[in-house]
C-alpha atoms as a PDB file:
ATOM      1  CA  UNK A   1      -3.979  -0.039  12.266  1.00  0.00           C
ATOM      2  CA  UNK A   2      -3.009   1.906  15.396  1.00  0.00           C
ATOM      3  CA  UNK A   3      -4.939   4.874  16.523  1.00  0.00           C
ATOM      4  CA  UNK A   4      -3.196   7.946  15.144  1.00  0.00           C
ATOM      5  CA  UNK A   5      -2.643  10.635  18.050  1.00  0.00           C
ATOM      6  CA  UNK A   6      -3.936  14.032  17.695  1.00  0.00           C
ATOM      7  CA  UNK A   7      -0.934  15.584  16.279  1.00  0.00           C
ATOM      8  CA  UNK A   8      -0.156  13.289  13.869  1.00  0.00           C
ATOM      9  CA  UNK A   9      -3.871  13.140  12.878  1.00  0.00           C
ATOM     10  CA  UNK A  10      -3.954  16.927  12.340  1.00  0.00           C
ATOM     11  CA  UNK A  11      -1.150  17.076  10.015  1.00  0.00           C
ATOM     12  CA  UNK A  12      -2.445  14.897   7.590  1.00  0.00           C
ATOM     13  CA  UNK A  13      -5.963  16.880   7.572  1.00  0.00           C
ATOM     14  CA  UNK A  14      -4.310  19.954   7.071  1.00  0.00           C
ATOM     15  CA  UNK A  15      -1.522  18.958   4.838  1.00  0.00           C
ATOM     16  CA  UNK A  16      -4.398  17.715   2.495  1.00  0.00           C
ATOM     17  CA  UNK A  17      -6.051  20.944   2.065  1.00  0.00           C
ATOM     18  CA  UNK A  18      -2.792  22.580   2.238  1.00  0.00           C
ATOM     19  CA  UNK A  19      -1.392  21.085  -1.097  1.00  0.00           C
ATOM     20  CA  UNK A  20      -4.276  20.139  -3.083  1.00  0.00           C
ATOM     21  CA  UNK A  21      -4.563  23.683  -4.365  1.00  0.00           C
ATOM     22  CA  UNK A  22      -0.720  23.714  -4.675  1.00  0.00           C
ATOM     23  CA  UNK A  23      -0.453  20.991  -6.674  1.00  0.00           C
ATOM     24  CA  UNK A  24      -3.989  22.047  -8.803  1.00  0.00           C
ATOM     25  CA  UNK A  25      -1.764  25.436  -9.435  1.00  0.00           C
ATOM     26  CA  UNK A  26       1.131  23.597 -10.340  1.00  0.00           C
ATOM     27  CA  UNK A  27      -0.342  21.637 -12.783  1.00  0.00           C
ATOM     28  CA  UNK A  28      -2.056  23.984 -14.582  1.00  0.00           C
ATOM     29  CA  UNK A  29       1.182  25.877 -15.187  1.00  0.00           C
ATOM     30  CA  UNK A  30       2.812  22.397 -15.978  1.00  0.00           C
ATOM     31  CA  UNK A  31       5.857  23.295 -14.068  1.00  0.00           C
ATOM     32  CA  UNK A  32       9.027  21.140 -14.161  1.00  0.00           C
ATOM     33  CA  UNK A  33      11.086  18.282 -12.574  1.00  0.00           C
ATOM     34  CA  UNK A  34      12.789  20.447 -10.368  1.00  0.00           C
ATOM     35  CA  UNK A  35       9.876  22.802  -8.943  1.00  0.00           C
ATOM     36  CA  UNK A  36       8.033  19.596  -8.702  1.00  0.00           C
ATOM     37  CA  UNK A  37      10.430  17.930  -6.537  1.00  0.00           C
ATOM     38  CA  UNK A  38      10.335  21.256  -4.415  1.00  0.00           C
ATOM     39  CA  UNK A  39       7.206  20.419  -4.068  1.00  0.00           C
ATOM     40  CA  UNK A  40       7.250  16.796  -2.818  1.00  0.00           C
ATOM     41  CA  UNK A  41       9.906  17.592  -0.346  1.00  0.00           C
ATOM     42  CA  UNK A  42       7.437  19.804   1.176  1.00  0.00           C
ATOM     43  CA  UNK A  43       5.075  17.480   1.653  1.00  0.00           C
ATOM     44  CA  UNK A  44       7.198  14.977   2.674  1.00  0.00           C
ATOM     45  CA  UNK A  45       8.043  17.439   5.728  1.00  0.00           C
ATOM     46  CA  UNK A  46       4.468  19.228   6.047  1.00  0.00           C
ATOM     47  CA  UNK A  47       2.453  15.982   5.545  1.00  0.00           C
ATOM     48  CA  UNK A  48       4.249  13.080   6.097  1.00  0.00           C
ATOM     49  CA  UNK A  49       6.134  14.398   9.166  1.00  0.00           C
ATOM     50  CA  UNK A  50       9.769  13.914   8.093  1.00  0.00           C
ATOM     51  CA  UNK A  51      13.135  16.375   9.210  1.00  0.00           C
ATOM     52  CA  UNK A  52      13.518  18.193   5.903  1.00  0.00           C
ATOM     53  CA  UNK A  53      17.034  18.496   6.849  1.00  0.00           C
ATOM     54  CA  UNK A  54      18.331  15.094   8.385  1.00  0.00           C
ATOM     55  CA  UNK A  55      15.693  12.660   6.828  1.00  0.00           C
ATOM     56  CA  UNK A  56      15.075  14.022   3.449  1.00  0.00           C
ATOM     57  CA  UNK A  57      18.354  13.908   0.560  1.00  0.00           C
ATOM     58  CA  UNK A  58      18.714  14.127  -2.859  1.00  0.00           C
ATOM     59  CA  UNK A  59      22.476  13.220  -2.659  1.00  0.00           C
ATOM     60  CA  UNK A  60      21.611   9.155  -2.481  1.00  0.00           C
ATOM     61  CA  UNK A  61      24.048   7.565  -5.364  1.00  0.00           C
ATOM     62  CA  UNK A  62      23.302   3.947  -6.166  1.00  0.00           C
ATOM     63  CA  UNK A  63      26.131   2.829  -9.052  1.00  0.00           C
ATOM     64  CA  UNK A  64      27.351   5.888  -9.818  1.00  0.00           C
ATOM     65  CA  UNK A  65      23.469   7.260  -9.911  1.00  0.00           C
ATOM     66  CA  UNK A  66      21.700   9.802  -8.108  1.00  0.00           C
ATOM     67  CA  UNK A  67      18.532   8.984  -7.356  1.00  0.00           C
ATOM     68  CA  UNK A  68      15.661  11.846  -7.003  1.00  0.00           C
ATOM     69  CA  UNK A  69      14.856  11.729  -3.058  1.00  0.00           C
ATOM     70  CA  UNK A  70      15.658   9.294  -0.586  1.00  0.00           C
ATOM     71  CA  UNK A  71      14.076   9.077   3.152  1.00  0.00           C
ATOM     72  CA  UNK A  72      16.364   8.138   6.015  1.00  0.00           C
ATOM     73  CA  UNK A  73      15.263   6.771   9.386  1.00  0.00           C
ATOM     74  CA  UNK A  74      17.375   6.369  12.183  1.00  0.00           C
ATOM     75  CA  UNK A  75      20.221   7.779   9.761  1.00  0.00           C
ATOM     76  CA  UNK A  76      19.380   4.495   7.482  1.00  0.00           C
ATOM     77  CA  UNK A  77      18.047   4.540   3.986  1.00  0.00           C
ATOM     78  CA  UNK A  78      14.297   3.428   4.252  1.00  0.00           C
ATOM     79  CA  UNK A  79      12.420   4.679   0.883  1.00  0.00           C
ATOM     80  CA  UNK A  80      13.967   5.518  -2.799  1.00  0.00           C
ATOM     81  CA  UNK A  81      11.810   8.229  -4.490  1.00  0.00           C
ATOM     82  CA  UNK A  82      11.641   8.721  -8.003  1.00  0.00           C
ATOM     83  CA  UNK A  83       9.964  11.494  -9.157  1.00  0.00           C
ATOM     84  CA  UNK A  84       8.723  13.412 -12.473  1.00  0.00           C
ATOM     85  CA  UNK A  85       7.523  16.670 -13.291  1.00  0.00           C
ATOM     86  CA  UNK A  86       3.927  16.807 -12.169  1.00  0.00           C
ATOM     87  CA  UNK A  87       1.976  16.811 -15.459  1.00  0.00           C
ATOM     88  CA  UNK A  88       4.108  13.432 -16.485  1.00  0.00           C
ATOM     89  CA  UNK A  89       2.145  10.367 -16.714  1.00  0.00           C
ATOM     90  CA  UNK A  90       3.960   7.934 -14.239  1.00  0.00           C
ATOM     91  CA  UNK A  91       5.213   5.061 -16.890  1.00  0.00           C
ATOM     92  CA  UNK A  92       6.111   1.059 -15.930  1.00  0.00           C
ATOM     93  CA  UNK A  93       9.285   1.953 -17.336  1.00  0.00           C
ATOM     94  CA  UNK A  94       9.752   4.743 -14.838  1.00  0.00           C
ATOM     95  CA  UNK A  95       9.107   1.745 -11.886  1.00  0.00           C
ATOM     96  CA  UNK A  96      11.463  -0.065 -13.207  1.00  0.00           C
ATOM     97  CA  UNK A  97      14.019   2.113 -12.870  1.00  0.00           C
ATOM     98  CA  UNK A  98      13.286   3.100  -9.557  1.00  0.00           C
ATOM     99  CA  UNK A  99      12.906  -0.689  -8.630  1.00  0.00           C
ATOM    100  CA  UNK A 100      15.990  -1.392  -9.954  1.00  0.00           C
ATOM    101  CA  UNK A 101      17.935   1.526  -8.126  1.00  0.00           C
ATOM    102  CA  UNK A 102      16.405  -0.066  -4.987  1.00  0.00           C
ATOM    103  CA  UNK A 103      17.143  -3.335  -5.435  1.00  0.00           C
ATOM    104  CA  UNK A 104      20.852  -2.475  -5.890  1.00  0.00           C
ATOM    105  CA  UNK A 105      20.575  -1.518  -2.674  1.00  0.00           C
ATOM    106  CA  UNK A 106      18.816  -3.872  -0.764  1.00  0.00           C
ATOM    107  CA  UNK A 107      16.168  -1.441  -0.145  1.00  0.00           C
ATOM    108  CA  UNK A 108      12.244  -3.041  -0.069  1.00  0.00           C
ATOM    109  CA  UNK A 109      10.119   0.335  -0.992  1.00  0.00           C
ATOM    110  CA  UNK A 110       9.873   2.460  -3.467  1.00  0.00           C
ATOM    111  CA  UNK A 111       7.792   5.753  -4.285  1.00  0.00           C
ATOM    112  CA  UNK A 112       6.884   6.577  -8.124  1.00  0.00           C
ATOM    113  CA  UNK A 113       5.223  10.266  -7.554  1.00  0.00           C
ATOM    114  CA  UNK A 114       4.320  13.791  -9.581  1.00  0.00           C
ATOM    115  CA  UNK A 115       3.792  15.033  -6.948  1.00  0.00           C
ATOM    116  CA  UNK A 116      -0.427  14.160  -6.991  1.00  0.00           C
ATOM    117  CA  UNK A 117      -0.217  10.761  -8.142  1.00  0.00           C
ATOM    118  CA  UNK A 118       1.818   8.359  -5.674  1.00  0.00           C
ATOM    119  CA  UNK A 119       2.569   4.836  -6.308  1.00  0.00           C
ATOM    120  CA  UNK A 120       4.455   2.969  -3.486  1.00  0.00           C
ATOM    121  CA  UNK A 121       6.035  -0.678  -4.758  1.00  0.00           C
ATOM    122  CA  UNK A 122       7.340  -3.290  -2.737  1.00  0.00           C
ATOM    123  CA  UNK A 123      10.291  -4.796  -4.149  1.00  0.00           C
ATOM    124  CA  UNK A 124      10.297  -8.923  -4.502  1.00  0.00           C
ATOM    125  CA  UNK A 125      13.686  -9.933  -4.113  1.00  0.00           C
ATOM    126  CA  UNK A 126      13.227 -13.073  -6.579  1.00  0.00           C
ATOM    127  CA  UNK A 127      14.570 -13.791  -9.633  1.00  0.00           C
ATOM    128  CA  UNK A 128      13.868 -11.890 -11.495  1.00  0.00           C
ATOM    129  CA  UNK A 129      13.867  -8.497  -9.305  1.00  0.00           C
ATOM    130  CA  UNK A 130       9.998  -7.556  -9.172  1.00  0.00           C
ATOM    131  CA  UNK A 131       7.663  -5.299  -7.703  1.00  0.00           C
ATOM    132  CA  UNK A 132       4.309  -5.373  -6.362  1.00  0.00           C
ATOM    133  CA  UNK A 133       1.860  -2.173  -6.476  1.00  0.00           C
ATOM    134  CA  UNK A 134       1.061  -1.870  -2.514  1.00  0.00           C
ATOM    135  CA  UNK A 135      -0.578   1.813  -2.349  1.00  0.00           C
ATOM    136  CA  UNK A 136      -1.796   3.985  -5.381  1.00  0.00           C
ATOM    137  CA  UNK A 137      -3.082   7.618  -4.330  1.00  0.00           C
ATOM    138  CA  UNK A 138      -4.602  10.424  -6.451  1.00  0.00           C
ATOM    139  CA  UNK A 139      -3.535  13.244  -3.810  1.00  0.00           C
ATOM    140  CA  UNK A 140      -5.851  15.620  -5.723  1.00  0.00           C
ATOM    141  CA  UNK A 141      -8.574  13.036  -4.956  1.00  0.00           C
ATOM    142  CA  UNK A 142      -8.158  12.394  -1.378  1.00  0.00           C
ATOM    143  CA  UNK A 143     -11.085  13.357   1.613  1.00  0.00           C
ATOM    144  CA  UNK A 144      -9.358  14.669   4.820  1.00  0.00           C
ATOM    145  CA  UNK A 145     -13.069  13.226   5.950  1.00  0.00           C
ATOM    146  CA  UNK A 146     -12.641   9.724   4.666  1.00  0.00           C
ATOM    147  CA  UNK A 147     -10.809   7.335   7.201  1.00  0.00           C
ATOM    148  CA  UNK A 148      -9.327   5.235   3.932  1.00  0.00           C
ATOM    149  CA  UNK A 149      -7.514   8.377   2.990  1.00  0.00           C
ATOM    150  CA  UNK A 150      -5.716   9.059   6.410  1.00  0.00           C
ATOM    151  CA  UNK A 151      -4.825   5.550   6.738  1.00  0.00           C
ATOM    152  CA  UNK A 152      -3.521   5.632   3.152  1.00  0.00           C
ATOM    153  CA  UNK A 153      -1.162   9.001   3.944  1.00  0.00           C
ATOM    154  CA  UNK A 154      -0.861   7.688   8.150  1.00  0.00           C
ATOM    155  CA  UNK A 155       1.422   4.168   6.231  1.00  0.00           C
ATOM    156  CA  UNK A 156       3.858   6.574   3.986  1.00  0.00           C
ATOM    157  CA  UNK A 157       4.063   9.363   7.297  1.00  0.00           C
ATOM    158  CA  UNK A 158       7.272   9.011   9.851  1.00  0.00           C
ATOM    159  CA  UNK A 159       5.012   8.049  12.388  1.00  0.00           C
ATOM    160  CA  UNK A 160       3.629   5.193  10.071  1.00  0.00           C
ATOM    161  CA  UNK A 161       6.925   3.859   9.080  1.00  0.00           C
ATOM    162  CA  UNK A 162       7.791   3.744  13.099  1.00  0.00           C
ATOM    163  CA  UNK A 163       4.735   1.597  13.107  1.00  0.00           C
ATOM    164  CA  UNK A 164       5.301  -0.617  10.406  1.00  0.00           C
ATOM    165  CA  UNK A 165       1.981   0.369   8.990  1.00  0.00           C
ATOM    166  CA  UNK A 166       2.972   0.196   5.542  1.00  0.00           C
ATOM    167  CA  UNK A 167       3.632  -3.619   5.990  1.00  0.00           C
ATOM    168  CA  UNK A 168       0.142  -4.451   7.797  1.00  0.00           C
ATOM    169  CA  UNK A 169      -1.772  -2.396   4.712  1.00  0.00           C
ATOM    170  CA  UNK A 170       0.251  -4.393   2.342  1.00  0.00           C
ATOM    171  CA  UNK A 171      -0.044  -7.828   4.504  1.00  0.00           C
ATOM    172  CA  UNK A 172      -3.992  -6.787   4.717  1.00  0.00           C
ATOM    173  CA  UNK A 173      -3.844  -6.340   1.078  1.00  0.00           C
ATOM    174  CA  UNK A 174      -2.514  -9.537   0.337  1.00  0.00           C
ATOM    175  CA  UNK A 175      -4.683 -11.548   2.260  1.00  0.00           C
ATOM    176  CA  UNK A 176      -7.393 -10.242  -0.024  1.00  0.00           C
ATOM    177  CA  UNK A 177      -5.719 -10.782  -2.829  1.00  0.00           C
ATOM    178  CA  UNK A 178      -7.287 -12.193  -5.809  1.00  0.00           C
ATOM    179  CA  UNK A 179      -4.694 -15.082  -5.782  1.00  0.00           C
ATOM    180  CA  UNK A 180      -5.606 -16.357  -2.006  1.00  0.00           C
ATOM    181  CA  UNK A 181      -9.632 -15.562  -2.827  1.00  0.00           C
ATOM    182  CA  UNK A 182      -9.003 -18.153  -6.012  1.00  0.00           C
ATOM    183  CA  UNK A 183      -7.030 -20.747  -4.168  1.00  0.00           C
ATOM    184  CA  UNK A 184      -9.462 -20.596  -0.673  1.00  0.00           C
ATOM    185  CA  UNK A 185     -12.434 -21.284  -3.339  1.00  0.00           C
ATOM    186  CA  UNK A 186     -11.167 -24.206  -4.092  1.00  0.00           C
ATOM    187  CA  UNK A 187     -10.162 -25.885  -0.820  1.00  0.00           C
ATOM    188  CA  UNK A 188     -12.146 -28.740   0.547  1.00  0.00           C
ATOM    189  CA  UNK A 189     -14.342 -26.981   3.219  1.00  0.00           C
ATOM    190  CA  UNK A 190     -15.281 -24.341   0.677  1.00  0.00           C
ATOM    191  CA  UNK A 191     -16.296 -27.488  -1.807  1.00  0.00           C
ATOM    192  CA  UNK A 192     -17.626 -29.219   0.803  1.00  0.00           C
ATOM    193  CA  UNK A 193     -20.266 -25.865   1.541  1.00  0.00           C
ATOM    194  CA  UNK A 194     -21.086 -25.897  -2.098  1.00  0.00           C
ATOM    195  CA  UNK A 195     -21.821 -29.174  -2.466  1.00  0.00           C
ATOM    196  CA  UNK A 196     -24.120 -28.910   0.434  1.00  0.00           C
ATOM    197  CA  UNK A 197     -25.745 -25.866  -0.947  1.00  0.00           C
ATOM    198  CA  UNK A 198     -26.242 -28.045  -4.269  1.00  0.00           C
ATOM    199  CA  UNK A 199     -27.364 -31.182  -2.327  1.00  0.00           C
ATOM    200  CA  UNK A 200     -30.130 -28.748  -1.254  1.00  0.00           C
ATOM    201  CA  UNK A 201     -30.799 -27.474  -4.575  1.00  0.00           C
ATOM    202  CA  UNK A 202     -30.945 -30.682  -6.094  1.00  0.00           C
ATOM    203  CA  UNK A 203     -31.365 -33.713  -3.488  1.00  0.00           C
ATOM    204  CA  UNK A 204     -31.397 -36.796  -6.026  1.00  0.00           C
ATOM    205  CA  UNK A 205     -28.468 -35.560  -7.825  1.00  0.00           C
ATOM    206  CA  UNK A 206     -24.739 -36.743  -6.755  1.00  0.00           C
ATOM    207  CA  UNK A 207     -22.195 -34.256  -6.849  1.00  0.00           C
ATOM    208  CA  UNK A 208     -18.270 -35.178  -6.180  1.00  0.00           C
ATOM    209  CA  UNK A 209     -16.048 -32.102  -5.018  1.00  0.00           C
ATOM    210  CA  UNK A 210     -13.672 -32.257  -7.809  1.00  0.00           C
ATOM    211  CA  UNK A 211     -16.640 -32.028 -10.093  1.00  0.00           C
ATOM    212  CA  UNK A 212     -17.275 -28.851  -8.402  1.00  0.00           C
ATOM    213  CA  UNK A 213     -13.839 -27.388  -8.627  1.00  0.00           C
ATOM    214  CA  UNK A 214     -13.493 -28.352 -12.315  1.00  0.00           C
ATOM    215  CA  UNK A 215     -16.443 -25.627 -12.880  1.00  0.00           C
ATOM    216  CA  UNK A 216     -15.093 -23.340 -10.679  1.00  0.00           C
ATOM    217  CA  UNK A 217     -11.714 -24.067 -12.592  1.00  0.00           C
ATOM    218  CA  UNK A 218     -12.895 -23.659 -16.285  1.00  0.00           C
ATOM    219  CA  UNK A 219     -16.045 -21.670 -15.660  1.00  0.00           C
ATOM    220  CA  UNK A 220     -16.533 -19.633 -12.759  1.00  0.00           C
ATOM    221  CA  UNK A 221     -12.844 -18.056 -11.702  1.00  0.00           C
ATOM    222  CA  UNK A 222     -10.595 -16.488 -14.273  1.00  0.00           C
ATOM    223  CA  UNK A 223      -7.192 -18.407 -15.195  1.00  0.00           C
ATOM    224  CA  UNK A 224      -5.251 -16.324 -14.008  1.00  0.00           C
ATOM    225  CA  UNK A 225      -6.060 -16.998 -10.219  1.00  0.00           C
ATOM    226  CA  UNK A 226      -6.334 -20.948 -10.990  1.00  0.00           C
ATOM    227  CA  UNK A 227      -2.681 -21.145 -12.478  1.00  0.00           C
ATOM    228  CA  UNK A 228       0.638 -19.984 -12.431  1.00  0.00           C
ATOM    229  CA  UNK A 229       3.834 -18.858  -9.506  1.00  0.00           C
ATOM    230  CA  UNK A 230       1.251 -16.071  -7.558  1.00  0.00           C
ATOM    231  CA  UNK A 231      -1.438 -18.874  -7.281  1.00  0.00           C
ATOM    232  CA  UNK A 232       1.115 -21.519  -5.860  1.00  0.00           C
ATOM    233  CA  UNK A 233       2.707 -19.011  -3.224  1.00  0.00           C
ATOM    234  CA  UNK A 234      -0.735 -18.559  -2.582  1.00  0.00           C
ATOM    235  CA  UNK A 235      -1.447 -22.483  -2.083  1.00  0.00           C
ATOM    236  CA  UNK A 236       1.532 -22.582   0.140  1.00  0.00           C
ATOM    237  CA  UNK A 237       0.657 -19.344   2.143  1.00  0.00           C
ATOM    238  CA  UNK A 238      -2.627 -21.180   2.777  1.00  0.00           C
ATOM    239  CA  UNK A 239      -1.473 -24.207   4.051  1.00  0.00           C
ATOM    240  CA  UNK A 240       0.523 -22.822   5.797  1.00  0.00           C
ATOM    241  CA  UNK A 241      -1.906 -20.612   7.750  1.00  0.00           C
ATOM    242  CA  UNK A 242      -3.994 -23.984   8.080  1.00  0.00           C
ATOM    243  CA  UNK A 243      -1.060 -25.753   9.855  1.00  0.00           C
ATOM    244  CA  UNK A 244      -0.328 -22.520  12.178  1.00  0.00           C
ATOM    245  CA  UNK A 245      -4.198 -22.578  13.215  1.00  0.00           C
ATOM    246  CA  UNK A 246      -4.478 -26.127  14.172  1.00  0.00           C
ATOM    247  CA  UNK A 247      -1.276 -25.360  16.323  1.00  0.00           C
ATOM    248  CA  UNK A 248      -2.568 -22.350  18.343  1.00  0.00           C
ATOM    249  CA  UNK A 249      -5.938 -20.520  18.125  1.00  0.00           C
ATOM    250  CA  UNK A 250      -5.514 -16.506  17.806  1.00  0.00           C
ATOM    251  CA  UNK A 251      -7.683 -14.657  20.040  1.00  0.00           C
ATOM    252  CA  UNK A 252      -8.882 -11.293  18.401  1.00  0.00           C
ATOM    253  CA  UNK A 253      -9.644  -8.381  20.605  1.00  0.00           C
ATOM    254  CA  UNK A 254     -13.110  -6.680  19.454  1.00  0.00           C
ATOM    255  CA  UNK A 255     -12.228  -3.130  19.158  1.00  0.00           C
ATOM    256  CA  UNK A 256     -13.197   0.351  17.361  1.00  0.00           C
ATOM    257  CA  UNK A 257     -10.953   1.382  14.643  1.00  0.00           C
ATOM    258  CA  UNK A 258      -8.403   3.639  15.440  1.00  0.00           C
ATOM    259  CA  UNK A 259      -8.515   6.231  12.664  1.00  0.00           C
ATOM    260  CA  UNK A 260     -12.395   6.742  12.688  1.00  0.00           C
ATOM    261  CA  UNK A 261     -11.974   7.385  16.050  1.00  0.00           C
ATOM    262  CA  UNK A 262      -9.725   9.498  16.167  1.00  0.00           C
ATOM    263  CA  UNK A 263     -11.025  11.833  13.425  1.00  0.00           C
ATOM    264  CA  UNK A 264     -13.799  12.263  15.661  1.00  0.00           C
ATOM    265  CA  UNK A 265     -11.238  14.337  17.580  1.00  0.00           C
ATOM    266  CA  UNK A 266     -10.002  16.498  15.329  1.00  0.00           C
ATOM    267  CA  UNK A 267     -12.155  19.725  14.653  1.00  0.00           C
ATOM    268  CA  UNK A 268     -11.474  20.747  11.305  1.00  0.00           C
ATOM    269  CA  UNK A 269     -12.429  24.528  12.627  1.00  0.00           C
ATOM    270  CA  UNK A 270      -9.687  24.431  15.247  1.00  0.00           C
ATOM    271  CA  UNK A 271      -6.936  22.680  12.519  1.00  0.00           C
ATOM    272  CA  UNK A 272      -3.399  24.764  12.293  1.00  0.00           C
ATOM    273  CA  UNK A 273      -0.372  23.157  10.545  1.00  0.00           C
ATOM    274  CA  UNK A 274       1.905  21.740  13.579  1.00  0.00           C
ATOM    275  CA  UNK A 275       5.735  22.784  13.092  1.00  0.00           C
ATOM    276  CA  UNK A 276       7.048  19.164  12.419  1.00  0.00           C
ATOM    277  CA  UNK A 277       8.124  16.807  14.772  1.00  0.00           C
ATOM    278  CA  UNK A 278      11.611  14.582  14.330  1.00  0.00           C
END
């Protein structure tokens, strides 16, 4: 991820302890749908950085529809927000509807949020329409000390968005997926190291690879990342990788990361919420 800038980094510190006790408050008085979408706008301007007034609408009508809050970038619909009141547990049938008003649109994110918990979606354009769960935050449970945190809040931010940060966390995510983990297991090299391993364990005894991946199959990894659609795109999204390497070698700039750096920065003692930029 890209090193946050001062500003930017400040915000985010500050906007945390500026609405955790808001939203503690709120919650305890269980107030309603509408005071607690009063609430996210705010944050969406004090925290995540965006123009209350040109970037921020609740006037967004998708077939006949209105949906909660809508963020706009470069006067072009970005995000669909659907929100509940704050002491609502955040249902699947609640993402599907907010999945569903986004896919009507063409639109590939979507926010589920009370206002503490947020849960950002991307939507799969397949058939059928689907979502995956990219970024789940308790905001009552975030550190403005913990790096994780700030990058968390630095991909849903203006500045983020900009960046395209949301789609390297989610990229990053997926390449530690559970599905690619599964299906890298069982490719020859990673057979071919076990089988060594075993060779060494047991030197007399003759072990085949696909004797090795039929434990690993029936035994060792869970079904669910041995079978089925995710597990093939994952095949696919392997190989493919495999061919692009062979083709041209990446060179990988060693480097500090960019957030724990520039925390360092930031004094919390000299912190002041920064009017917001556009």
């Amino acid at each position: 991820m890209s090193k946050l800038n001062a500003k930017v980094l400040n915000r985010l510190i500050v906007g945390i302890k500026k609405f955790q006790p808001i939203l503690s408050s709120a919650k305890a008085r269980d107030v309603n749908e509408s005071d607690t979408v009063i609430i996210i706008t705010d944050m969406f301007y004090y925290v995540f950085g965006y123009d209350k007034y040109s970037e921020i609408t609740s006037e967004h009508v998708i077939r006949g529809t209105y949906c909660d809050l809508a963020l706009k970038i470069n006067d072009q619909v970005e995000i669909l927000i659907e929100a509940k009141a704050i002491s609502l547990d955040l249902k699947d049938s609640y993402v599907k509807q907010a999945v569903d008003y986004a896919a009507n649109k063409g639109i590939d994110w979507v926010i589920l949020t009370n206002g503490i918990l947020w849960k950002v979606y991307k939507v799969t354009f397949g058939k059928p329409i689907d979502q995956e769960l990219v970024i789940d935050i308790d905001f009552l449970a975030l550190s403005h000390k913990d790096k994780t945190d700030i990058e968390c809040l630095f991909c849903l931010s203006k500045e983020g968005w900009v960046k395209s940060a949301i789609e390297d966390y989610h990229e990053q995510k997926q390449a530690l997926s559970k599905f690619i983990m599964g299906s890298i297991v069982l490719t020859e090299p990673i057979l071919n190291a076990i089988k060594r391993e075993l060779k060494q364990l047991s030197p007399n005894i003759k072990i085949q690879n696909e004797q090795i991946k039929i434990v690993l199959e029936t035994d060792v990894l869970k079904r669910e990342v041995v079978e089925g659609e995710k597990v093939e795109e994952a095949k696919k999204k392997i190989a493919k990788g495999n061919k692009s390497h062979k083709k041209q070698k990446k060179v990988v700039k060693p480097g500090s990361n960019g957030v724990e750096k520039s925390i360092q920065v930031v004094k919390a003692d000299k912190l002041a919420l920064p009017q917001n930029e556009s």
